[in-house]
N, C-alpha and C. Protein backbone atom coordinates (compact mmCIF):
# COMPACT_ATOMS: atom_id res chain seq x y z
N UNK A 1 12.06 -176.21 95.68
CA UNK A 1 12.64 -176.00 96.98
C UNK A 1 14.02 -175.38 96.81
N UNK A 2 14.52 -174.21 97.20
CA UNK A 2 15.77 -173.62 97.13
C UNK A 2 16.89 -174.81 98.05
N UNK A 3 17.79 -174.25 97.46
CA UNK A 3 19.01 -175.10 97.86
C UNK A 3 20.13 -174.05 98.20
N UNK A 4 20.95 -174.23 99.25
CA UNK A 4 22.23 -173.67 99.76
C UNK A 4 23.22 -174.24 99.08
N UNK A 5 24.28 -173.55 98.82
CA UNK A 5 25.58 -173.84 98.74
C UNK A 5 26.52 -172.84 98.90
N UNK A 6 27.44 -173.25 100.04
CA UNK A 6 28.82 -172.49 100.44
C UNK A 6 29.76 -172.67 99.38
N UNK A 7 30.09 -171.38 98.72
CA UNK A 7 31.03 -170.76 97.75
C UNK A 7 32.41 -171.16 98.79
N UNK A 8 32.53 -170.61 99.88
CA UNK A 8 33.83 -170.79 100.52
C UNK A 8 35.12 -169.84 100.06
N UNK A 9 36.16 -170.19 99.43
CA UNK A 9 37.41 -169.02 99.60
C UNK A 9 36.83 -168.54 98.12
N UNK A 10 37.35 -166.93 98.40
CA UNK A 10 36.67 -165.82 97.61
C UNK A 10 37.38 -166.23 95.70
N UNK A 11 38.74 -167.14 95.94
CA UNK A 11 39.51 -167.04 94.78
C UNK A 11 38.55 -168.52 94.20
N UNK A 12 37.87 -168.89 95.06
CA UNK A 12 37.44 -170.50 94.17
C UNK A 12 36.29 -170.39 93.22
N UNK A 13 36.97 -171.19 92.41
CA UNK A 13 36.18 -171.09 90.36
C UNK A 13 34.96 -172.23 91.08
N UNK A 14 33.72 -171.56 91.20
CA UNK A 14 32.36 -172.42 90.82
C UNK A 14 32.09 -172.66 89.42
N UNK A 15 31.54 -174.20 89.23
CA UNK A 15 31.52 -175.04 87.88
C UNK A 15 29.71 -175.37 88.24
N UNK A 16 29.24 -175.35 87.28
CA UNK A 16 27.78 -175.62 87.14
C UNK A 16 27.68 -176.66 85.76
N UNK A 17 26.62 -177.62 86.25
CA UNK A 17 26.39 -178.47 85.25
C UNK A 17 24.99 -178.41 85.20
N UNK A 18 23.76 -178.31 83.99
CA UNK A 18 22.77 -178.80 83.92
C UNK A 18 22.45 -180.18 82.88
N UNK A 19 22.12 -181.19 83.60
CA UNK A 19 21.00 -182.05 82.34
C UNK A 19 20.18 -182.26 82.15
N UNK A 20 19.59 -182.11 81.13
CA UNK A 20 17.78 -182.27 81.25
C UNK A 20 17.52 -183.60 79.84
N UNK A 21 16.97 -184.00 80.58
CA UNK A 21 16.31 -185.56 79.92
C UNK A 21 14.72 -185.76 79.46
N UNK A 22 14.82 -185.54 77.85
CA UNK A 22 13.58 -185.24 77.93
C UNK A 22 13.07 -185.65 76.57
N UNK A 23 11.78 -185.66 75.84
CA UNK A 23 11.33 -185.96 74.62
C UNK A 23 10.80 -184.83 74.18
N UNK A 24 10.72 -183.56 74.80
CA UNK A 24 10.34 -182.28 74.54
C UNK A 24 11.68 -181.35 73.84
N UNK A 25 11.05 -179.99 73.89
CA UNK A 25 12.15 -179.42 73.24
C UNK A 25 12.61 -178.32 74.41
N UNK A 26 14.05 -178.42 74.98
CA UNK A 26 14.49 -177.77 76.32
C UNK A 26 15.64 -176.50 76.10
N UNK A 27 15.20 -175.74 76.73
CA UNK A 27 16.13 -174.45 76.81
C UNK A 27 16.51 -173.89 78.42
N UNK A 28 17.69 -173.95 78.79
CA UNK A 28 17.78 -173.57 79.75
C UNK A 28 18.66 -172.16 79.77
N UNK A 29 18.76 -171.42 81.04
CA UNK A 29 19.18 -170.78 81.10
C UNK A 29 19.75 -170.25 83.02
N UNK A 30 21.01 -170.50 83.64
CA UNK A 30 21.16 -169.53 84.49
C UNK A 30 21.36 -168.54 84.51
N UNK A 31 21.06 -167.72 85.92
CA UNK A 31 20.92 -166.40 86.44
C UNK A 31 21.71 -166.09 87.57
N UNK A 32 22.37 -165.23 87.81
CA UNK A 32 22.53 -164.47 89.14
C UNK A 32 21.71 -163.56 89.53
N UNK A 33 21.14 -163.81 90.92
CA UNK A 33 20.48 -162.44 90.98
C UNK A 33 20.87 -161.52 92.64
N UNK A 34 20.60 -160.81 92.23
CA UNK A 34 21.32 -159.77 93.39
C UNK A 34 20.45 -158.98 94.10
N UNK A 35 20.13 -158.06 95.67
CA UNK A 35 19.35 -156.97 96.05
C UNK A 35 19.10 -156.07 95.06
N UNK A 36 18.64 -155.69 94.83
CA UNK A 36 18.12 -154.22 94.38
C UNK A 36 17.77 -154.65 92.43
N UNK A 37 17.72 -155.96 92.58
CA UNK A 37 17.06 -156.22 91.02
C UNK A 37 17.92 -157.13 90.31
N UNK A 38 19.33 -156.02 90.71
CA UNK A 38 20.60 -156.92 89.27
C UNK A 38 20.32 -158.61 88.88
N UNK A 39 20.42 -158.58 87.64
CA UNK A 39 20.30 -159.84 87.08
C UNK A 39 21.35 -159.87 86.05
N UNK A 40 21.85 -161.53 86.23
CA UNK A 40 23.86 -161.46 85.29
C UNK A 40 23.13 -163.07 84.55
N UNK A 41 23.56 -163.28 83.67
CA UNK A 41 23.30 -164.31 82.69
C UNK A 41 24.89 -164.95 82.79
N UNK A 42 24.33 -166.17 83.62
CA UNK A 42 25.89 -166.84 83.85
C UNK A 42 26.54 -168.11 82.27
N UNK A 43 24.79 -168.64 82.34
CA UNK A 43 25.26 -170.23 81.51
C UNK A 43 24.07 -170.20 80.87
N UNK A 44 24.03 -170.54 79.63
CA UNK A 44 22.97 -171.10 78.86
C UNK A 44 23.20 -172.33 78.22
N UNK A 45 22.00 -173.15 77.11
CA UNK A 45 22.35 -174.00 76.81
C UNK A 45 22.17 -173.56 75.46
N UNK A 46 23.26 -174.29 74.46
CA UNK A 46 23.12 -173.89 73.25
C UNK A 46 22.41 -174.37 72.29
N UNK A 47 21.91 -175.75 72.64
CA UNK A 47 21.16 -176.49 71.59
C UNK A 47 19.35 -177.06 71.92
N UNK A 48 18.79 -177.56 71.77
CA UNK A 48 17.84 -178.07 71.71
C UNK A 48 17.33 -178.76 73.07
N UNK A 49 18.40 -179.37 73.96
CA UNK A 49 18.53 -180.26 74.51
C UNK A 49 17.96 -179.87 75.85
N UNK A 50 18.54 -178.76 76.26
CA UNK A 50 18.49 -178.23 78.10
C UNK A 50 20.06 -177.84 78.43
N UNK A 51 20.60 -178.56 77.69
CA UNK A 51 21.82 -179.28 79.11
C UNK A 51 22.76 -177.86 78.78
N UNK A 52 23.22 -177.46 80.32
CA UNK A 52 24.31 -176.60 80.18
C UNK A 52 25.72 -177.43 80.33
N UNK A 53 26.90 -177.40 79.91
CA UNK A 53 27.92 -178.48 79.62
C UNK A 53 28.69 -177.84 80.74
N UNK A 54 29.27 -178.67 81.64
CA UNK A 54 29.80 -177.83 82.70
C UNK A 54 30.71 -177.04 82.33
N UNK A 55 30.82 -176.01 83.13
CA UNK A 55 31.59 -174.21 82.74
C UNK A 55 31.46 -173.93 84.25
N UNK A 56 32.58 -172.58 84.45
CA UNK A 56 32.91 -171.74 85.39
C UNK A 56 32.26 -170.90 85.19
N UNK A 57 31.26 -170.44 86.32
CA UNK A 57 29.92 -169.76 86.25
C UNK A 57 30.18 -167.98 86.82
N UNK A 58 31.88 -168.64 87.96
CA UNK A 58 32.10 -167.45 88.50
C UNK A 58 33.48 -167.66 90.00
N UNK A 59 33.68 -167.08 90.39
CA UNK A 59 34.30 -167.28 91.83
C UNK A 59 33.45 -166.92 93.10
N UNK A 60 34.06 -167.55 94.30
CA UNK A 60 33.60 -167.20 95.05
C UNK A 60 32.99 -165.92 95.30
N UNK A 61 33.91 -164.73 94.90
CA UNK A 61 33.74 -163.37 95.22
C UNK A 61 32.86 -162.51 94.70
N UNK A 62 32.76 -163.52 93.54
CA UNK A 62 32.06 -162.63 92.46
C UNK A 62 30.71 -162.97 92.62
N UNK A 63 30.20 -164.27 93.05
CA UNK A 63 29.28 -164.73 93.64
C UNK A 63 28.51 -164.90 94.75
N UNK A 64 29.31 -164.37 95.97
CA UNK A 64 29.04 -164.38 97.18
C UNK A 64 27.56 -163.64 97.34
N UNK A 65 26.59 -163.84 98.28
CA UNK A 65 25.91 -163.30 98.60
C UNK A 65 24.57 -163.04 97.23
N UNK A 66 24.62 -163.73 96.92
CA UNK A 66 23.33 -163.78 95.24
C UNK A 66 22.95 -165.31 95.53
N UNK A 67 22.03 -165.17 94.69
CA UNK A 67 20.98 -166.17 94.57
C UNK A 67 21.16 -166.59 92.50
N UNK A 68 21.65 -167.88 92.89
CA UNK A 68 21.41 -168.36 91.24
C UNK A 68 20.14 -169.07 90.98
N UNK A 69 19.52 -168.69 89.96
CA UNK A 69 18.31 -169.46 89.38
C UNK A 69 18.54 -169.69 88.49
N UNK A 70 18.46 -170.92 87.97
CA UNK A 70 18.27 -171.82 86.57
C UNK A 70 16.57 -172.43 86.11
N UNK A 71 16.77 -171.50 85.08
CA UNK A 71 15.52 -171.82 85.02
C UNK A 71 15.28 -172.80 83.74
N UNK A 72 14.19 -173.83 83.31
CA UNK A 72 14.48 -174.54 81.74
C UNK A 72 13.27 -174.62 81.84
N UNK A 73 13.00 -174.33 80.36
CA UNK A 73 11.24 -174.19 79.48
C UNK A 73 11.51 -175.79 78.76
N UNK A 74 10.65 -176.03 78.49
CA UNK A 74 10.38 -177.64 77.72
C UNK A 74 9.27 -177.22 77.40
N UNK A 75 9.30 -177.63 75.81
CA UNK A 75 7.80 -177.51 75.07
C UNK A 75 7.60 -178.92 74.73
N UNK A 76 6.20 -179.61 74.84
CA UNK A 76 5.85 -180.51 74.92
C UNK A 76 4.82 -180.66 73.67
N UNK A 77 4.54 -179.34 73.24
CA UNK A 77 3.63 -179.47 71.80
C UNK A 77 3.65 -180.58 70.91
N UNK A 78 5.26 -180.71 70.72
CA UNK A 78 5.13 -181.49 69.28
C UNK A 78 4.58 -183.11 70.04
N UNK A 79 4.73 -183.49 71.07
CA UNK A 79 4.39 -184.79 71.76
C UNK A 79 2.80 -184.99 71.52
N UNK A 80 1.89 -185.87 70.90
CA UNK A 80 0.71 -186.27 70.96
C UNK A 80 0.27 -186.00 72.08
N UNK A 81 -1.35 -185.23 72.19
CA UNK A 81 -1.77 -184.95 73.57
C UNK A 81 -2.18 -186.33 74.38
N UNK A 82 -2.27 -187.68 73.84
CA UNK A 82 -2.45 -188.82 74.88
C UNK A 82 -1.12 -189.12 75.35
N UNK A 83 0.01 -188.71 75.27
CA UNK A 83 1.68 -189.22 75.19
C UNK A 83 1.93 -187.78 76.15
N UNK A 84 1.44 -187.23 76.53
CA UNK A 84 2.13 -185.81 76.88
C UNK A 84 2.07 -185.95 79.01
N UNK A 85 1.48 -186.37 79.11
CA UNK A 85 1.54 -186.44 80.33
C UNK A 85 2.24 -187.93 80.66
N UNK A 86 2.81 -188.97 79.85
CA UNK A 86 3.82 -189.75 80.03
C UNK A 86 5.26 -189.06 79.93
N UNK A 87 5.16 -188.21 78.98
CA UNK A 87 6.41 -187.40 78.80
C UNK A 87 6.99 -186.79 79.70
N UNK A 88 5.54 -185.96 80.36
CA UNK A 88 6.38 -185.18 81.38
C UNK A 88 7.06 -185.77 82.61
N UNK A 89 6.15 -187.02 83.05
CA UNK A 89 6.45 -187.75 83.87
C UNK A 89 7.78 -188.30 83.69
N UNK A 90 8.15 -188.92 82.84
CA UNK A 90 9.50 -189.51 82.21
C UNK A 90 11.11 -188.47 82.27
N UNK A 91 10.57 -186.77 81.85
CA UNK A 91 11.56 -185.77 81.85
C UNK A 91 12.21 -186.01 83.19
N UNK A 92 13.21 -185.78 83.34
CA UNK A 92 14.12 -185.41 84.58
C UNK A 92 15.37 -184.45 84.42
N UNK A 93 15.35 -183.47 85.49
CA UNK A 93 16.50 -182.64 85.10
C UNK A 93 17.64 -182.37 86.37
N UNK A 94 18.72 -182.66 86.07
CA UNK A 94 19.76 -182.79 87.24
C UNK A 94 20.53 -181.77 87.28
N UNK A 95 21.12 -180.85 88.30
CA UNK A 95 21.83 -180.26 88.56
C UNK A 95 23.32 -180.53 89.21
N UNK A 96 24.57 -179.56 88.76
CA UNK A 96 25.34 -180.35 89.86
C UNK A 96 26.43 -178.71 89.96
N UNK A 97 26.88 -178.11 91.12
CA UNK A 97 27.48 -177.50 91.34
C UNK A 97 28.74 -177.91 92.03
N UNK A 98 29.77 -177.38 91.52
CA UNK A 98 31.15 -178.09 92.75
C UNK A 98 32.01 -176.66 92.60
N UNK A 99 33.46 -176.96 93.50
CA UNK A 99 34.21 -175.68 93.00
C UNK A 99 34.31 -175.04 94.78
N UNK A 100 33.06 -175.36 95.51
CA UNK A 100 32.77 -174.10 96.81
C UNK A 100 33.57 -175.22 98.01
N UNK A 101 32.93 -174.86 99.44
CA UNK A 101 33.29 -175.51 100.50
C UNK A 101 31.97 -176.70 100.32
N UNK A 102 31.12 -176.43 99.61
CA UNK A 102 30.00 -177.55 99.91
C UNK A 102 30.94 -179.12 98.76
N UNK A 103 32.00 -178.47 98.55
CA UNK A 103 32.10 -179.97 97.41
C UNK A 103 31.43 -179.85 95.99
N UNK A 104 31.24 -181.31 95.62
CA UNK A 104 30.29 -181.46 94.64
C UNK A 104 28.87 -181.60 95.06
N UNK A 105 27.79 -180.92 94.54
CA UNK A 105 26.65 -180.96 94.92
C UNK A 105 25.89 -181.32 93.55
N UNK A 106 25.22 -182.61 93.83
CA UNK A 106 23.80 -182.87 92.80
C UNK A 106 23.00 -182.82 93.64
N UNK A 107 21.67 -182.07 92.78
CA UNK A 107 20.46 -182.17 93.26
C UNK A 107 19.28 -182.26 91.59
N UNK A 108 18.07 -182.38 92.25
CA UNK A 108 17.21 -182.22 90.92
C UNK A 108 16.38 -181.43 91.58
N UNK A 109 15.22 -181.68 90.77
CA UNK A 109 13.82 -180.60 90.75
C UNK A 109 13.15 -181.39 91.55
N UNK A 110 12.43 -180.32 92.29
CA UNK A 110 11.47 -180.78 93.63
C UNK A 110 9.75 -179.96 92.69
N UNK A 111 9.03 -180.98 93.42
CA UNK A 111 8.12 -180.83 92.53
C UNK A 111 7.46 -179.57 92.58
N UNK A 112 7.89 -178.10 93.76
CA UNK A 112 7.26 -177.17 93.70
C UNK A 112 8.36 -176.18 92.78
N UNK A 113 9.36 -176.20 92.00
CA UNK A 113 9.72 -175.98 91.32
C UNK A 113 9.23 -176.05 89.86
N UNK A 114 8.38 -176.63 89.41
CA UNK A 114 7.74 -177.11 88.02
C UNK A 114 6.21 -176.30 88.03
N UNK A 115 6.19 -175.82 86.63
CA UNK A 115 5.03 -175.43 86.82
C UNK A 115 4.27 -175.09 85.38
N UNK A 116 3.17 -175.60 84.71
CA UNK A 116 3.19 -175.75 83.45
C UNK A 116 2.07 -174.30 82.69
N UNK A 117 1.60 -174.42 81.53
CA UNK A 117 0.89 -173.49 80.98
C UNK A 117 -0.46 -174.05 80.97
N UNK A 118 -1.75 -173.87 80.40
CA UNK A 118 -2.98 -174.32 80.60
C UNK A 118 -3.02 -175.64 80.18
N UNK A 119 -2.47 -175.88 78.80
CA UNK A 119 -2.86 -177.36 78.12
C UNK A 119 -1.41 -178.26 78.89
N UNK A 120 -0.65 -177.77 79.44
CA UNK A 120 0.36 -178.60 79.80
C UNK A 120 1.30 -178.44 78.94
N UNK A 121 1.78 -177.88 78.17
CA UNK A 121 2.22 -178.10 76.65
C UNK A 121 3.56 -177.45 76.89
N UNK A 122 3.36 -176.69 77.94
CA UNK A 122 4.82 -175.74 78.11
C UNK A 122 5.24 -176.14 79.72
N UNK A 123 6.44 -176.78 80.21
CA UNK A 123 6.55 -177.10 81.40
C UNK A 123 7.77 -176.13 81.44
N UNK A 124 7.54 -175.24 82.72
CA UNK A 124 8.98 -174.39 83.35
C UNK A 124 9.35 -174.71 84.76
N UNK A 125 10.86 -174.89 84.51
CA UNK A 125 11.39 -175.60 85.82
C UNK A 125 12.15 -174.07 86.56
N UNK A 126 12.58 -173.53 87.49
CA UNK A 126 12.81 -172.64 88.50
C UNK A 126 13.86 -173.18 89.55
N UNK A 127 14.45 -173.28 89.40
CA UNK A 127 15.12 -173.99 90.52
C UNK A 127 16.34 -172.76 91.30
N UNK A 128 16.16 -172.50 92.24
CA UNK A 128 16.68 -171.48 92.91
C UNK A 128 17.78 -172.04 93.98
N UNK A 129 19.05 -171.40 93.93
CA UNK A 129 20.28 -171.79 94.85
C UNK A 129 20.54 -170.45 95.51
N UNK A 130 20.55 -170.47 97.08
CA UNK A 130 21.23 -169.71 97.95
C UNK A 130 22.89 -170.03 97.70
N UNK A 131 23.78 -168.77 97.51
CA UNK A 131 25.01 -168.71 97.46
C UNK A 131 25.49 -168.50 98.46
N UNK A 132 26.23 -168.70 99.28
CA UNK A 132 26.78 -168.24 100.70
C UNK A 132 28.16 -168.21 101.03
């Protein structure tokens, strides 16, 4: 399910946090995306984990009017296939944006955001924010 958030004055530093909680192996990555295609690589995560460590993603101005997507892959392979659908169940991944007129904002993943590969083995999360 997309989510809004008001950026507010053009000079204000937006901070993005991701965590992802998991027994799989997690890579995340945000996006800006813009009309006519443009795509900007704001935050990644550097290790194994998911989690982006909160950082200044951008300002108001620079952000206004785009759509951020964070997206995180979790491979679930190495998990035993009777253990793998406890796993996924168990994962949780939290978001939190602050910095705009909306404040601090947490949210997580809504379940039409998730969406896996045939054996289950690869779960990708999508999570899409209106900037305003």
């Amino acid at each position: 399910m997309k989510k809004k958030y008001d950026l507010g004055a053009p000079k204000n530093e937006i901070m993005l946090s991701v965590k992802v909680a998991t027994v799989g192996i997690a890579h995340s990555v945000a996006y800006l995306y813009r009309s006519g295609g443009e795509r900007i690589t704001l935050a990644e995560s550097s290790n194994t984990s998911g989690d982006i460590t909160p950082q200044v993603i951008g300002t108001g101005a620079s952000l206004k009017a785009g759509y951020l997507l964070i997206y995180t892959m979790i491979d679930f392979s190495t998990v035993a296939t009777q253990y793998r659908e406890q796993a996924i169940a168990n994962t949780l991944i939290s978001y939190e944006l602050s910095g705009g007129n909306s404040g601090n904002m947490s949210f997580s993943t809504d379940p039409d955001d998730i969406h896996f590969n045939q054996d289950r083995s690869i779960m990708v999360v999508s999570k899409p924010v209106q900037l305003l």
